[in-house]
Each structure stands twice: as C-alpha cells, then as structure tokens.
C-alpha atoms as a PDB file:
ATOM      1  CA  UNK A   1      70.591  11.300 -36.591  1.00  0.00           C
ATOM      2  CA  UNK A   2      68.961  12.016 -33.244  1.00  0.00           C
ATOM      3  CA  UNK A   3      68.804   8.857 -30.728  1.00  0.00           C
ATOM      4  CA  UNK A   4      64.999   9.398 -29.959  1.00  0.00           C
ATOM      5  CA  UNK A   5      64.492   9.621 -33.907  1.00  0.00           C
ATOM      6  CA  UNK A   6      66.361   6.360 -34.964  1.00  0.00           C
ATOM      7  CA  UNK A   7      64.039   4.390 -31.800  1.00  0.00           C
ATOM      8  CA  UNK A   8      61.000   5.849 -32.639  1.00  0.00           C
ATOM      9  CA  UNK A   9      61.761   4.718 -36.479  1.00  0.00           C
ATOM     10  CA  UNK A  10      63.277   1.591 -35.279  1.00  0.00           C
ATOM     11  CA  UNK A  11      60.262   0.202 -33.060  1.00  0.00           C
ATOM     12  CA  UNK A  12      58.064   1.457 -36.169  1.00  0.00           C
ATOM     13  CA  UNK A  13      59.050  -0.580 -38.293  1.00  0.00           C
ATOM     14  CA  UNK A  14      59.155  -3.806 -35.759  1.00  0.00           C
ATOM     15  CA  UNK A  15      55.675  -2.551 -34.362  1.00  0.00           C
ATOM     16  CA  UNK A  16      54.447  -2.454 -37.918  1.00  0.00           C
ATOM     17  CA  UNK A  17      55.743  -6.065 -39.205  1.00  0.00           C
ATOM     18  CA  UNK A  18      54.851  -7.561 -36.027  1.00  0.00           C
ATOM     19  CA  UNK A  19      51.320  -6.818 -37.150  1.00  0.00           C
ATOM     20  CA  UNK A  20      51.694  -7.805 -40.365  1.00  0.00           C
ATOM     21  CA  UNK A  21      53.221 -11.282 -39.147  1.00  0.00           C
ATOM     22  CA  UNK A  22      50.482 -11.407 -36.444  1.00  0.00           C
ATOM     23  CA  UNK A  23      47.770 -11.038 -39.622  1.00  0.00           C
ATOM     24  CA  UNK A  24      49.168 -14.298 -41.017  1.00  0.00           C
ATOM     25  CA  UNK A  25      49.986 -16.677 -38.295  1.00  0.00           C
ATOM     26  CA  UNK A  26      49.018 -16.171 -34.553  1.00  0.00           C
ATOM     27  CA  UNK A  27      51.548 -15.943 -32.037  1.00  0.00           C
ATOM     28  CA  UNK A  28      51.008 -14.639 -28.202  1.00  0.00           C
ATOM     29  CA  UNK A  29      51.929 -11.402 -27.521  1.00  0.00           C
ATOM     30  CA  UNK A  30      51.046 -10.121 -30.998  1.00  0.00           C
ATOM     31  CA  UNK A  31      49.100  -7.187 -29.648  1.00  0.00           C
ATOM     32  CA  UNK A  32      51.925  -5.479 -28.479  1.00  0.00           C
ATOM     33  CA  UNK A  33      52.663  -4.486 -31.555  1.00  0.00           C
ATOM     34  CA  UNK A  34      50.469  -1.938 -32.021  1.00  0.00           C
ATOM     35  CA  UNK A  35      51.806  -0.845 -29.025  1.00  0.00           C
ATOM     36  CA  UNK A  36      55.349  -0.384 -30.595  1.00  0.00           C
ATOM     37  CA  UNK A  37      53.745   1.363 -33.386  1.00  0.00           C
ATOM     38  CA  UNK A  38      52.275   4.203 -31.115  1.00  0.00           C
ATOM     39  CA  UNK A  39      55.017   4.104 -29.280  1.00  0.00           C
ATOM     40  CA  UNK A  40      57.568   4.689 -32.252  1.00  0.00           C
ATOM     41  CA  UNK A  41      55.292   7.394 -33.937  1.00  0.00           C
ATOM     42  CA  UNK A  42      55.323   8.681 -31.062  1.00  0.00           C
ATOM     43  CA  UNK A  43      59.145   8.613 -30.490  1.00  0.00           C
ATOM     44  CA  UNK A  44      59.111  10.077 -34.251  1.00  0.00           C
ATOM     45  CA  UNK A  45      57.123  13.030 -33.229  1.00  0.00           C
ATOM     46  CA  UNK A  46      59.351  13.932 -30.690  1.00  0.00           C
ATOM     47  CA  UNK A  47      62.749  13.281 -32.254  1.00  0.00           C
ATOM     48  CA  UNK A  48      61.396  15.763 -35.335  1.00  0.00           C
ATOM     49  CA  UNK A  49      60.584  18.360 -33.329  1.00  0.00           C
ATOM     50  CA  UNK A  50      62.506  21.939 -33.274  1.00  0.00           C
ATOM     51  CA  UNK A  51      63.327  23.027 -29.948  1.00  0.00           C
ATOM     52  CA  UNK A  52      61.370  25.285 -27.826  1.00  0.00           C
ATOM     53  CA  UNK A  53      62.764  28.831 -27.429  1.00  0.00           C
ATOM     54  CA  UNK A  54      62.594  29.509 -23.903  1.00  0.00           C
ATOM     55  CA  UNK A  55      63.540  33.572 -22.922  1.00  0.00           C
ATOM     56  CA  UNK A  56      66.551  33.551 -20.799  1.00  0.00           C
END
C-alpha cells in the first residue's frame, strides 16, 4: 500500500469520527476535523493516482 494512500485513509477516518464525536459532545478544537477530512481525501486522491508519463 502506498504511504500517501494509507495517511490520506488514516486521517479520514480520524477527520470523520472527530466530527461525529464533535456532533455529540463539544470539545475545543473540534473544527479541525473537517480539516483532516479534506486533508485525507485529499491525500486519497493523490495516493490513487497513476503516474504521469512524461517523454524522455
């Protein structure tokens, strides 16, 4: 599995039930976890791409 794949999935998921948890109970810094969510997809996008095919 690439690196940049497994982090973007990884801060996904924490991104996503940060949220979740910040839904039910209040806790500071709770907003930053929509930033870990566009972050990760992010991260996702770029660990699933194919690479470029640059002439040599």
């Amino acid at each position: 599995m690439n690196r940049t794949l497994a982090v973007g999935l990884a801060l996904t998921v924490l991104g996503l039930a940060g949220y979740v948890f910040g839904l039910v109970a209040s806790y500071p810094g709770r907003a930053f976890s929509i930033t870990g969510v566009m972050v990760g997809v992010t991260l996702l996008a770029i660990g699933n791409a194919t690479p470029s095919e640059e002439p040599r």
